[in-house]
Protein backbone atom coordinates (compact mmCIF):
# COMPACT_ATOMS: atom_id res chain seq x y z
CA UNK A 1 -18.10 15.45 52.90
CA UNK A 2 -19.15 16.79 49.38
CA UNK A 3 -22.13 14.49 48.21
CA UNK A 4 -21.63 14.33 44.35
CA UNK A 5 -24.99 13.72 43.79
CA UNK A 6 -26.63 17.24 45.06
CA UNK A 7 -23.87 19.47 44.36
CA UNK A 8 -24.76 21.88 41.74
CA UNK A 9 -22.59 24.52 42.04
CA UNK A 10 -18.75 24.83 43.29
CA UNK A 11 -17.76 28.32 45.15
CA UNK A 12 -13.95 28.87 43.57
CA UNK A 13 -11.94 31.52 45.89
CA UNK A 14 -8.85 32.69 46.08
CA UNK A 15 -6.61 33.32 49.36
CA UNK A 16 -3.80 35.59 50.21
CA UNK A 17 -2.12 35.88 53.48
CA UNK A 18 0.88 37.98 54.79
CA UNK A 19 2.33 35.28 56.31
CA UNK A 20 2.48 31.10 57.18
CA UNK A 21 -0.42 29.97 57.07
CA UNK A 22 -2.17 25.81 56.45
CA UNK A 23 -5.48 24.39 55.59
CA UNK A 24 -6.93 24.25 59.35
CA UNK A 25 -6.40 27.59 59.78
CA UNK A 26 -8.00 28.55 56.91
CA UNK A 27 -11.16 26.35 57.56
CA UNK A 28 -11.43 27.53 61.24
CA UNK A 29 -11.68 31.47 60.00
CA UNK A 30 -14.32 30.44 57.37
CA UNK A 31 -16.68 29.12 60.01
CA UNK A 32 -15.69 31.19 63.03
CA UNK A 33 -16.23 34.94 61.18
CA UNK A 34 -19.39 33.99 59.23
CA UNK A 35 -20.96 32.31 62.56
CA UNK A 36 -24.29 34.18 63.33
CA UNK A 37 -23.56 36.50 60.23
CA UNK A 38 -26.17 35.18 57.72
CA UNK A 39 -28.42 33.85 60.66
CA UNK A 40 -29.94 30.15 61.22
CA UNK A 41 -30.56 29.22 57.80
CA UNK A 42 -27.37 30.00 55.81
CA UNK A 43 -24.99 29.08 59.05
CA UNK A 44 -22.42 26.86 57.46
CA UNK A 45 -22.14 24.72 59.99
CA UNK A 46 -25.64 23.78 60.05
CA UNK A 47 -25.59 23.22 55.86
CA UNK A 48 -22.61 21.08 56.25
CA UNK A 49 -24.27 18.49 58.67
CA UNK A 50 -27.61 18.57 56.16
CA UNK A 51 -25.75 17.86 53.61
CA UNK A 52 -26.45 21.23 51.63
CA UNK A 53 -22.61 22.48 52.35
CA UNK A 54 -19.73 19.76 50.94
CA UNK A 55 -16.63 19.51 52.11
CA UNK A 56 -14.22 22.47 51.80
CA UNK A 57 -11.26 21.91 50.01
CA UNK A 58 -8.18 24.09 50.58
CA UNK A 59 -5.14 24.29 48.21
CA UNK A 60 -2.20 26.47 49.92
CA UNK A 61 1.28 26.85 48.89
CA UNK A 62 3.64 29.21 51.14
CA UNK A 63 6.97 31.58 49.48
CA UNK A 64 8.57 34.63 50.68
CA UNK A 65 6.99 34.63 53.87
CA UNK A 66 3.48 34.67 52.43
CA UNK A 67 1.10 32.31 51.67
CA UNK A 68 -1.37 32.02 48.39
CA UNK A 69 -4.21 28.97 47.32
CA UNK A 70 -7.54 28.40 46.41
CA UNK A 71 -10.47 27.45 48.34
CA UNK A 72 -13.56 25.24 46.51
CA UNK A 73 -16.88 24.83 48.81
CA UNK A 74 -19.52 22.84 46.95
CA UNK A 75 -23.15 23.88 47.24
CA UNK A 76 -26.64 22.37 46.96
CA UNK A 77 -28.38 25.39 47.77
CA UNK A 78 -30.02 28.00 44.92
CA UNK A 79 -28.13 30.30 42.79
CA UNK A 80 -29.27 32.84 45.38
CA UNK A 81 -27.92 31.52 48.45
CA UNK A 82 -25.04 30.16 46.57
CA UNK A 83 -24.32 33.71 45.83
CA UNK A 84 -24.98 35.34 49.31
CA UNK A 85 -22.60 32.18 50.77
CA UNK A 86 -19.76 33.33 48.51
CA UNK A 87 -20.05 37.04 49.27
CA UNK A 88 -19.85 36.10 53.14
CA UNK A 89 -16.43 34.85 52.12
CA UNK A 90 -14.95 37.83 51.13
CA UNK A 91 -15.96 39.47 54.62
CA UNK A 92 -13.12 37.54 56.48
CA UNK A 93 -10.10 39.53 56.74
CA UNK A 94 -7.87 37.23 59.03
CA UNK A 95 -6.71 33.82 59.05
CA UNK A 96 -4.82 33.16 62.59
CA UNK A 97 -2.10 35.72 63.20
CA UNK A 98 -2.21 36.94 59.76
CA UNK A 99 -3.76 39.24 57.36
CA UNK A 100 -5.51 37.70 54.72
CA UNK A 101 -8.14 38.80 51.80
CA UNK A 102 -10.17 36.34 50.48
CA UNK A 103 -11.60 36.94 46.85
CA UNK A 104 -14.59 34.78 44.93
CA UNK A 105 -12.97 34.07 41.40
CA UNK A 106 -16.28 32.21 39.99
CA UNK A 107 -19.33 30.15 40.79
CA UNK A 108 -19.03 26.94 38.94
CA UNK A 109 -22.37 25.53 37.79
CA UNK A 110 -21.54 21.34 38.28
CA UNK A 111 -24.48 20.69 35.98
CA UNK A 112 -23.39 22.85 32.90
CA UNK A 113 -20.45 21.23 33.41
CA UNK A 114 -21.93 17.94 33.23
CA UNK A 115 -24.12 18.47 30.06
CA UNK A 116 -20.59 19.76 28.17
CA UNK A 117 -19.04 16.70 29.55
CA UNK A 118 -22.06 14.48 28.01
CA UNK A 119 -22.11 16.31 24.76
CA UNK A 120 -18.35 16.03 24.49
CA UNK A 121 -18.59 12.27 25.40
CA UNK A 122 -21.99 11.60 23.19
CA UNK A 123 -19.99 13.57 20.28
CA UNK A 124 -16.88 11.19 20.58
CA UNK A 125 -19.50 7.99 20.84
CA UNK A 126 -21.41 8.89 18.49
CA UNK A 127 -18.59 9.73 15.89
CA UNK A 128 -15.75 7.38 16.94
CA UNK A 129 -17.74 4.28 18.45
CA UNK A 130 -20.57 3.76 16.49
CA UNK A 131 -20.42 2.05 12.66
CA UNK A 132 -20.23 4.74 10.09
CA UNK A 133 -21.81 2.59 7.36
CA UNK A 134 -25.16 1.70 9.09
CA UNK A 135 -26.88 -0.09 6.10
CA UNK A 136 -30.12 1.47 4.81
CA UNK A 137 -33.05 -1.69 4.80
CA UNK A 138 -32.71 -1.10 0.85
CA UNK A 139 -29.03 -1.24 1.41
CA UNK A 140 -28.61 -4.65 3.30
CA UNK A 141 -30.98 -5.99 0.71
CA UNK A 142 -28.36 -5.46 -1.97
CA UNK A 143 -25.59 -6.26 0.19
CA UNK A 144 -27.58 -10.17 0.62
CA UNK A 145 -28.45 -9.91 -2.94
CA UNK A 146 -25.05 -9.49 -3.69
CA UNK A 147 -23.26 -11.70 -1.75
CA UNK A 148 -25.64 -14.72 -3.32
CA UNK A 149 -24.54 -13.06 -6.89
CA UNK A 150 -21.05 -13.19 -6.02
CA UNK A 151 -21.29 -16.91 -5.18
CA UNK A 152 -23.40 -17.79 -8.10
CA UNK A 153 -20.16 -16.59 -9.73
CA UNK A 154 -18.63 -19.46 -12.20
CA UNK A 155 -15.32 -19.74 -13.95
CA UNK A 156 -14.94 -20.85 -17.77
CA UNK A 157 -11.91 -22.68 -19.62
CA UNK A 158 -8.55 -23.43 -18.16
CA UNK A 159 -7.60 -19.50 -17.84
CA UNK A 160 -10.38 -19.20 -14.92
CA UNK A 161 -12.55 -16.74 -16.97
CA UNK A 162 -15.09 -14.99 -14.95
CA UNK A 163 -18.77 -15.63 -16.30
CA UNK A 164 -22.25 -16.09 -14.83
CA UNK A 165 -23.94 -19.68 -14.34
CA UNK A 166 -25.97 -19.84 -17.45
CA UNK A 167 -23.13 -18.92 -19.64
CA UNK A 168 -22.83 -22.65 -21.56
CA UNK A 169 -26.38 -23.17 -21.55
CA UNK A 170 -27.87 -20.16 -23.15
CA UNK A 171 -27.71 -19.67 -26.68
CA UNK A 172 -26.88 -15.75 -26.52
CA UNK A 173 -24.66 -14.36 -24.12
CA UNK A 174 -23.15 -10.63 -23.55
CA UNK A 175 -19.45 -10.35 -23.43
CA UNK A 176 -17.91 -7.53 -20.89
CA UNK A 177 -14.56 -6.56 -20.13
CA UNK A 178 -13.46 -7.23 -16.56
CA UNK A 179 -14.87 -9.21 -13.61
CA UNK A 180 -16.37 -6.52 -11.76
CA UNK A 181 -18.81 -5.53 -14.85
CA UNK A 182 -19.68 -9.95 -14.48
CA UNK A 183 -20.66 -8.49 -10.77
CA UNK A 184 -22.59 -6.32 -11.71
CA UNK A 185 -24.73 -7.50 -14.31
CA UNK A 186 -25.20 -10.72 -11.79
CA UNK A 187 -26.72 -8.07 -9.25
CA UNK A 188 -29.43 -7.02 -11.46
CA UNK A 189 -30.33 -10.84 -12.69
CA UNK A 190 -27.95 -11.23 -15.84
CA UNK A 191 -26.50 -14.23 -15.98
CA UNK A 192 -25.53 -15.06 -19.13
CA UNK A 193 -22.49 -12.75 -19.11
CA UNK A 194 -18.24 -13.24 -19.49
CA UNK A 195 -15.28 -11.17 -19.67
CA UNK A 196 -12.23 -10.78 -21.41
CA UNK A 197 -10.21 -9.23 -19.03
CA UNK A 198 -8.75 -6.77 -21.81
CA UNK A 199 -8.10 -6.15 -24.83
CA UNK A 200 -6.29 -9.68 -25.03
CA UNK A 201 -9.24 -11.78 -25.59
CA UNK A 202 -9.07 -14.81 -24.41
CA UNK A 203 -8.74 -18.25 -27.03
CA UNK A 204 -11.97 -19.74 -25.28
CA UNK A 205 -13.94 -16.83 -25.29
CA UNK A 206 -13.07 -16.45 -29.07
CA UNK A 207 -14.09 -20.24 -29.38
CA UNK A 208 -17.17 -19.89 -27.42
CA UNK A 209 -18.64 -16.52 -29.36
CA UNK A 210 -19.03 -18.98 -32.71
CA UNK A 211 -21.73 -20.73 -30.93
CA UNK A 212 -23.59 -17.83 -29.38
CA UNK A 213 -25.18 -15.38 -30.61
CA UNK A 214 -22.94 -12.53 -29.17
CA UNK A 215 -23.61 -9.17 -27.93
CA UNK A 216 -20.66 -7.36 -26.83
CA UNK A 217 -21.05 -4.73 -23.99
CA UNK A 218 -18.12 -2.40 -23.29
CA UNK A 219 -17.74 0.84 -21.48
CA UNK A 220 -18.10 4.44 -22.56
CA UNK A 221 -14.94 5.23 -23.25
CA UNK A 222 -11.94 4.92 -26.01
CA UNK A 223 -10.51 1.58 -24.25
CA UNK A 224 -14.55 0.37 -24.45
CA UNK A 225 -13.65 1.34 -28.51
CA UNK A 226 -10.40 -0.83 -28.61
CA UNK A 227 -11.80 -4.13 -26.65
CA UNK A 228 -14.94 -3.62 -29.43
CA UNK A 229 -12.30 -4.07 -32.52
CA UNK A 230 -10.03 -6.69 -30.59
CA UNK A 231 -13.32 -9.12 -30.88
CA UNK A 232 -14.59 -7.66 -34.24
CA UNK A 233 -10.58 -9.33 -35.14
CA UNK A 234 -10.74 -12.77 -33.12
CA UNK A 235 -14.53 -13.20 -32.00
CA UNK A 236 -17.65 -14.16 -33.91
CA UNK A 237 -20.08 -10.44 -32.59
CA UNK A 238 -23.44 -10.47 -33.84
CA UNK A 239 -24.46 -7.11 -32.10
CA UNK A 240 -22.04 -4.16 -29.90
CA UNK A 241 -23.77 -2.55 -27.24
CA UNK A 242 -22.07 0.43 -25.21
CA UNK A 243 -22.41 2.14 -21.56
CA UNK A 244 -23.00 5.81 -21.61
CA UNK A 245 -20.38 7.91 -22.88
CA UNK A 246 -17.76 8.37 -19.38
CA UNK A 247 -19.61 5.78 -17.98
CA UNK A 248 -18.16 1.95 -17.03
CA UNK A 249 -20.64 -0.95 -17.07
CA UNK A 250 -19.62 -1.95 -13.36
CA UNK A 251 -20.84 1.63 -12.25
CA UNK A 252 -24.37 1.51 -14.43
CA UNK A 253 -27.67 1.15 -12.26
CA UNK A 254 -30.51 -1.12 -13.77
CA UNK A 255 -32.10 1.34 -15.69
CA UNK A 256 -29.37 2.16 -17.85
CA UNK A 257 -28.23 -1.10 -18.32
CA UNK A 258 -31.28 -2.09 -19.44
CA UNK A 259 -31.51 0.91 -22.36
CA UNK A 260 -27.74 0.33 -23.25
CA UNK A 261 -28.89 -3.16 -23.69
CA UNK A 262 -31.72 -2.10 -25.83
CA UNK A 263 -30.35 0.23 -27.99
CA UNK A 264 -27.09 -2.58 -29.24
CA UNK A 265 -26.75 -2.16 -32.88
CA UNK A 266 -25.78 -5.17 -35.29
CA UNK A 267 -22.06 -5.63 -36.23
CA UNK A 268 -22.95 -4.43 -39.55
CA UNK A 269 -23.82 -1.36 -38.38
CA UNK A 270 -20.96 -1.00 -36.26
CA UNK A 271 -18.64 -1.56 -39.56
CA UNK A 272 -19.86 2.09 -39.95
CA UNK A 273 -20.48 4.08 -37.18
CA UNK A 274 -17.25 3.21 -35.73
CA UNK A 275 -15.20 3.98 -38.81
CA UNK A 276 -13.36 0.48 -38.30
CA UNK A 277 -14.68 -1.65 -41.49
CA UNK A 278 -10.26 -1.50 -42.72
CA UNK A 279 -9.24 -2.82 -39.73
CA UNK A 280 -11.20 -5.76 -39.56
CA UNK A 281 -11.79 -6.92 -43.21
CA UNK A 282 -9.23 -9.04 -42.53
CA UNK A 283 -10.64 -11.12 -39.97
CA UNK A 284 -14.56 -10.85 -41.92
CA UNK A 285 -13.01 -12.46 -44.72
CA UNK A 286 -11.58 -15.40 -42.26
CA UNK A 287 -15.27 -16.20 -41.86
CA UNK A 288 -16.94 -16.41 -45.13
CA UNK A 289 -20.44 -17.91 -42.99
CA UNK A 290 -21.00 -14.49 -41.72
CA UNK A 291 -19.49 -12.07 -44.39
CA UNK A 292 -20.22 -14.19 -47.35
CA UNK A 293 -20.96 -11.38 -49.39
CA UNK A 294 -18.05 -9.60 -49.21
CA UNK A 295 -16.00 -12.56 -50.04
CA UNK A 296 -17.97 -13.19 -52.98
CA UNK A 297 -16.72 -9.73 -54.49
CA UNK A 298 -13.47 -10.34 -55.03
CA UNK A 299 -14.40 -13.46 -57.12
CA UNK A 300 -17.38 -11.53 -59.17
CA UNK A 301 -14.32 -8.86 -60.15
CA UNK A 302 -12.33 -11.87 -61.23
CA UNK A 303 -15.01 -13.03 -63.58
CA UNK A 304 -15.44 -9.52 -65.19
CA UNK A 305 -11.87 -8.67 -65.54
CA UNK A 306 -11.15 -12.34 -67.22
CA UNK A 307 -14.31 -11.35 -69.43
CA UNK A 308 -12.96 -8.36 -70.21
CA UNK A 309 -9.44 -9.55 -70.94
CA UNK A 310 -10.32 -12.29 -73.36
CA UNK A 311 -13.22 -12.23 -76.25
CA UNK A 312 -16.31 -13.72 -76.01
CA UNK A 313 -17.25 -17.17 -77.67
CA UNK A 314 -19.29 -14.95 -80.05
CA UNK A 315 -16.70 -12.26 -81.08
CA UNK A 316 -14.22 -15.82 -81.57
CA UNK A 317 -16.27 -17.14 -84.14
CA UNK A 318 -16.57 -14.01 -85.83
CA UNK A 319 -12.43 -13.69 -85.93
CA UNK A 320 -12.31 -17.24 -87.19
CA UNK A 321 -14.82 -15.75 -90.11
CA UNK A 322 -12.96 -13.10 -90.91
CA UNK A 323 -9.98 -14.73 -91.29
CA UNK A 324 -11.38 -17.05 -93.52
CA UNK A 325 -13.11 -14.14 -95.62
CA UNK A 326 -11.68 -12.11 -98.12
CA UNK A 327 -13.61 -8.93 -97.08
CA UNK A 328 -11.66 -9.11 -93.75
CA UNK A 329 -12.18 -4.64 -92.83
CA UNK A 330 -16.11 -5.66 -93.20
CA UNK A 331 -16.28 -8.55 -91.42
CA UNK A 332 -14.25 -7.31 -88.49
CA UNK A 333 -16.96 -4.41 -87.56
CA UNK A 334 -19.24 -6.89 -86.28
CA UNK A 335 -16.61 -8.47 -83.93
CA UNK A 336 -15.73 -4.69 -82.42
CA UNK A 337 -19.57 -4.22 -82.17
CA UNK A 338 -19.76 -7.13 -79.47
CA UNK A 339 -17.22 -5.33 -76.40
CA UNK A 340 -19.76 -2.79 -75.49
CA UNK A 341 -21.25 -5.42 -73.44
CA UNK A 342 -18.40 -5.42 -71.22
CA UNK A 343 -19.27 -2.80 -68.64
CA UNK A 344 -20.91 -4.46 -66.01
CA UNK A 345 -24.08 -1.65 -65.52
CA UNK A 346 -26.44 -1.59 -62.68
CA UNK A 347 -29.47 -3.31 -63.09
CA UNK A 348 -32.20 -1.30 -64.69
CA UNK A 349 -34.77 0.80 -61.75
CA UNK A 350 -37.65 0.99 -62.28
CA UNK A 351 -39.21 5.19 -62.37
CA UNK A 352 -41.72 4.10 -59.27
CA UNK A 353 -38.55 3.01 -57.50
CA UNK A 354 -36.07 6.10 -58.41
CA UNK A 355 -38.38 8.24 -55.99
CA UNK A 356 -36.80 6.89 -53.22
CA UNK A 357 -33.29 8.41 -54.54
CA UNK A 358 -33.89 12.05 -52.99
CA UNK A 359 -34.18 10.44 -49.59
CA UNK A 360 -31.81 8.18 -49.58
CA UNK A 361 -29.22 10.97 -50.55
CA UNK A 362 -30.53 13.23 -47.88
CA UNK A 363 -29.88 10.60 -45.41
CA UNK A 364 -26.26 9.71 -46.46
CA UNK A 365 -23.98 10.17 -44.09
CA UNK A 366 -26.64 11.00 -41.16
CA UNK A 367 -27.18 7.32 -39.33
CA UNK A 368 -31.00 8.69 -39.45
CA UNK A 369 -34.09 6.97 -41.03
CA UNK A 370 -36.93 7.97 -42.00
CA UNK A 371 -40.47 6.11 -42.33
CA UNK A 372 -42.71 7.07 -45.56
CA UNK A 373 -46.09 6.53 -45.73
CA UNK A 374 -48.21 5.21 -49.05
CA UNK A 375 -47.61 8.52 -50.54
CA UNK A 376 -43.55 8.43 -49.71
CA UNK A 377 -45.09 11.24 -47.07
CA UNK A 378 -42.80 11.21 -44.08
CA UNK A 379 -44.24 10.11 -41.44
CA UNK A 380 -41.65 9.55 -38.93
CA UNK A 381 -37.57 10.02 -38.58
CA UNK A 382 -35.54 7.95 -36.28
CA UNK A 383 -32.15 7.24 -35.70
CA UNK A 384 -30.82 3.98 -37.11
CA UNK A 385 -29.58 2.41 -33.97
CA UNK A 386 -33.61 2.74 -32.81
CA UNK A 387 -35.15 1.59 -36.16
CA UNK A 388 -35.54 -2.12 -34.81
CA UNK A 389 -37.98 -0.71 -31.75
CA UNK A 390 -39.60 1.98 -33.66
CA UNK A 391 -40.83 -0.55 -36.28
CA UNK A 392 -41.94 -2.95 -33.75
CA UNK A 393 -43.95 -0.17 -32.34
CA UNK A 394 -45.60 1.72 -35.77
CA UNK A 395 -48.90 1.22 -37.64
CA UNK A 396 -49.70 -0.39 -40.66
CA UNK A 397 -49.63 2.84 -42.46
CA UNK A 398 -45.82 2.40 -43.17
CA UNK A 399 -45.17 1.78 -46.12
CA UNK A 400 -41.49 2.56 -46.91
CA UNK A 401 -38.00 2.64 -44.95
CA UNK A 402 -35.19 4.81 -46.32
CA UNK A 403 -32.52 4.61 -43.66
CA UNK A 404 -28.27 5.38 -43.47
CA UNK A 405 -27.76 1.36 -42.67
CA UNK A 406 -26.90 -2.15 -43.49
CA UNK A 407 -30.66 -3.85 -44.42
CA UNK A 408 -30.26 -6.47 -42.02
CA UNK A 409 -32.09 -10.49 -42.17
CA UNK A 410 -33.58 -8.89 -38.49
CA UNK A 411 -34.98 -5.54 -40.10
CA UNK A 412 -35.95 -7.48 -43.28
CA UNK A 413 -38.39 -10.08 -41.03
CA UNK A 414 -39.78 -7.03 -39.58
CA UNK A 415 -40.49 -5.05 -42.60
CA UNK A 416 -42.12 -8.21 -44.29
CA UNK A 417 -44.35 -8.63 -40.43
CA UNK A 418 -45.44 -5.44 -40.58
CA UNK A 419 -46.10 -5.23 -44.09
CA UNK A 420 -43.74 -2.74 -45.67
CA UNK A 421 -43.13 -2.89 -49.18
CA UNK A 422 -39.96 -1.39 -49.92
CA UNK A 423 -36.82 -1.29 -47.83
CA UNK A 424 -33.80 1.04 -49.02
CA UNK A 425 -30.46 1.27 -47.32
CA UNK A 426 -26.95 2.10 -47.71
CA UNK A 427 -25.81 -1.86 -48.70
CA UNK A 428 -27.21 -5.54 -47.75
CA UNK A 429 -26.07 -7.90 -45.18
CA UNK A 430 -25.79 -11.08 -44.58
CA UNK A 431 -29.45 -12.39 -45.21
CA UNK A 432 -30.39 -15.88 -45.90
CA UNK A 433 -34.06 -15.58 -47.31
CA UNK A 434 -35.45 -12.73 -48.63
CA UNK A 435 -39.28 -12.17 -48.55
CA UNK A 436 -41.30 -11.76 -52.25
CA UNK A 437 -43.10 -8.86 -50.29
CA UNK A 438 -40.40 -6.77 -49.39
CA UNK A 439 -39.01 -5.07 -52.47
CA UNK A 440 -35.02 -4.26 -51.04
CA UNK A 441 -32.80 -1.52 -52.75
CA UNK A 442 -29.41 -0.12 -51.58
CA UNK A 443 -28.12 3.31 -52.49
CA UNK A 444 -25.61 1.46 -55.03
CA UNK A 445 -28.56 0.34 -57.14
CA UNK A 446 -29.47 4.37 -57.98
C-alpha cells in the first residue's frame, strides 16, 4: 500500500496493448520482467514490502480489440532511483498473450505539489478568511475614542437637533451643518458644537445663537456659502469660520480644524469678503443691538433732509424782519447767507492724520493690512482675516494699523493693549467703548 507520508514522487505511465488485457495482468508483467534486472536493491518486490515502493495503481479501459490506461507507482526513493525505476518500465514489451509498450509520461514530484497546494490554500486563507480591516493600535484607539464620542452625543429642542454635551452650558458655541461634522468635531474634543441640518435653519438654533456668542463653521464649498447667509438672515453670528476650499468639516483632521478655527473672521468682515452685505441688511436692521449703527443712518438722513427742507430758527427771524422792514431786497441777503450751512461736511482732519490717506487707498479693495511703525515706516503686511493673531504676537514698536476692514470692539481692545495710537479702516463696527488712547479713523473721514 502507498504510505502518503514518504511518497515523494509518483511514476505516471502510459499502457498500450494489442489486445484484452486487466489490471492483474498488467501488475504481474511489471514485477515478473524487471525481476533480477536492476539487482537486490532496486527489486520492486523488495521496495514494496519496505515500504519504499506504494501500491501500483492501474487504470485500463479496453475498445476495438485493444486495450489503453495509465499506470501510477509511488516512490520514496531519490530522484535517481526514481528515474532508473521508471526507465525499467519501458523495458517490458508483453503483458500476457499480448503485445504491449509501456511509455513514462512524467515523474510527479508529491512535494511540489504539496507546496502549490499550500500556497494556493494560504492565498485563499489569507485573502478570503482573514479580516481585511485589521485595526492599526492607533486605529482601534480612534475607533474607542469614537464610539465614547458618539455616545456623548446629545439632542437639542423638540426637532432632535444633533449637538455636543456642553452645548447649553457654554457661552460660545460653533454651529456646523450636518450631524456627521457634530461627529467629528466630538472626536477631536469639541463639544460645544450643533447643526442645522441645511440650509433650513432650525427655529431653536436661531433662538439659541442670541445667547451665544456664535461662530459658524461651514464647509469649503458654494453650499458652505449659502448655509453662511441662511444664518447671517435668521441667526445672531458673531464670527464665520470655513473648511478648506473642496474640503467638508466631517473629512478635516485636527490640524486643520484647529487653523480653520483660528483664522474665523468677524461677521463684519464677512459683510465684505463675501459680497453679501444686500442680502442681509434686511435681517441686520431686525436687530438694532448688534447693527445699531446702521440703523441709526437712516434716522441721521432724516434729520438733514428735514433741515434742509425747512429754514432754520435763525433764517425765520430774519424773514419775519424783513417783512416787517421797508428795505425788504437788503434785509433778505442775510437770510440767503445762512443755507450754506446745510451740507453736512466731514469733520475737519487734522494734516498729522491725512498721512495715513496714501495707505489706506493703497489697501482698498485688497483685504490686506499693513502695520506702521513711529515713522508710518512699514513694518509688517498681513492679511486682514490674520490681523487679530499678528497683533497679539508684535512688539511695542507698532504704532499704526491701516487695514481693508471693519475696526472691530475686539481689534480696538487690542490696539489700546498693545499701545497703538491710531487705528484706520474701511468703516466702524459695532463698539461699545472706545479707548482715549486709540485715535480711530475710517477711509470715509479722508
Amino acid at each position: 500500500m502507498q504510505n502518503t507520508d514518504t511518497t515523494k514522487y509518483i511514476i505516471h505511465s502510459k499502457i498500450n496493448a494489442d489486445g484484452i488485457i486487466e489490471r492483474p495482468d498488467i501488475v504481474g508483467a511489471i514485477f515478473g520482467q524487471t525481476e533480477g534486472l536492476l539487482g537486490s536493491d532496486l527489486d520492486l518486490r523488495d521496495l514494496q514490502k519496505t515500504g519504499r515502493i506504494g501500491r501500483i495503481e492501474v487504470s485500463v479501459a479496453a475498445k476495438g480489440g485493444k486495450t489503453r490506461g495509465n499506470i501510477f507507482i509511488p516512490s520514496s526513493l531519490d530522484r535517481v532511483e526514481t528515474s532508473i525505476l521508471a526507465a525499467s518500465l519501458e523495458t517490458i514489451d508483453r503483458v500476457g498473450p499480448c503485445t504491449a509498450k509501456i511509455e513514462v509520461s512524467q515523474v510527479e514530484d508529491v512535494r511540489a505539489t504539496k507546496r502549490r497546494q499550500i500556497i494556493d490554500r494560504a492565498k485563499y486563507i489569507l485573502t478570503d478568511m482573514f479580516d481585511e480591516n485589521l485595526p492599526e493600535s492607533q486605529e482601534i484607539a480612534d475607533e474607542v475614542r469614537q464610539s465614547v464620542r458618539i455616545e456623548e452625543m446629545e439632542y437639542y429642542g423638540k426637532n432632535k437637533i444633533p449637538c455636543g454635551p456642553n452645548v447649553l452650558d457654554s457661552d460660545a458655541i460653533v454651529v456646523v451643518e450636518g450631524r456627521a461634522d457634530v461627529l467629528n468635531l466630538l472626536r477631536y474634543g469639541i463639544k460645544n458644537t450643533i447643526c442645522v441640518g441645511g440650509t433650513n435653519v432650525p427655529p431653536e438654533v436661531a433662538e439659541l445663537t442670541k445667547k451665544k456668542t456664535v461662530t459658524a463653521f461651514t464647509d469649503g464649498d458654494r453650499g458652505g456659502k449659502l448655509i453662511i447667509k441662511e444664518l447671517l438672515q435668521v441667526a445672531d453670528i458673531d464670527y464665520i469660520a470655513r473648511a478648506p476650499d473642496g474640503k467638508s468639516v466631517e473629512d478635516l483632521v485636527q490640524r486643520e480644524i484647529v487653523r480653520s478655527l483660528r483664522q474665523k473672521i468677524p461677521v463684519e468682515q464677512a459683510l465684505e469678503s463675501y459680497s453679501i452685505k444686500g442680502e442681509v441688511k434686511p435681517a441686520k436692521e431686525e436687530k438694532p443691538a448688534k447693527t445699531g449703527r446702521i440703523t441709526r443712518l437712516p434716522k441721521r438722513k432724516e434729520r438733514v433732509k428735514g433741515e434742509l427742507s425747512r429754514p432754520s430758527a435763525g433764517a425765520q427771524k430774519v424773514e419775519k424782519k424783513a417783512e416787517r422792514s421797508e428795505e425788504e431786497p437788503k434785509q433778505v441777503k442775510p437770510a440767503r447767507k445762512v443755507q450754506p450751512a446745510k451740507p453736512a461736511k466731514p469733520a475737519q482732519i487734522s494734516p498729522q492724520a491725512r498721512r495715513f490717506k496714501p495707505h489706506s487707498d493703497a489697501l482698498l479693495g485688497t483685504l490686506g493690512a499693513r502695520l506702521l511703525d513711529s515713522k508710518d515706516e512699514v513694518i509688517e503686511e498681513t492679511a486682514v482675516r490674520d490681523l487679530v493673531n499678528t497683533l497679539k504676537e508684535t512688539s511695542d514698536s507698532i504704532k499704526t494699523v491701516v487695514f481693508d476692514g471693519v475696526v472691530t470692539q475686539r481689534i480696538l481692545d487690542i490696539a489700546s493693549d498693545k499701545g497703538i495710537e491710531n487705528l484706520i479702516g474701511v468703516k466702524k463696527g459695532n463698539i461699545a467703548k472706545s479707548p482715549a488712547t486709540v485715535n480711530v479713523l475710517t477711509a470715509a473721514d479722508f
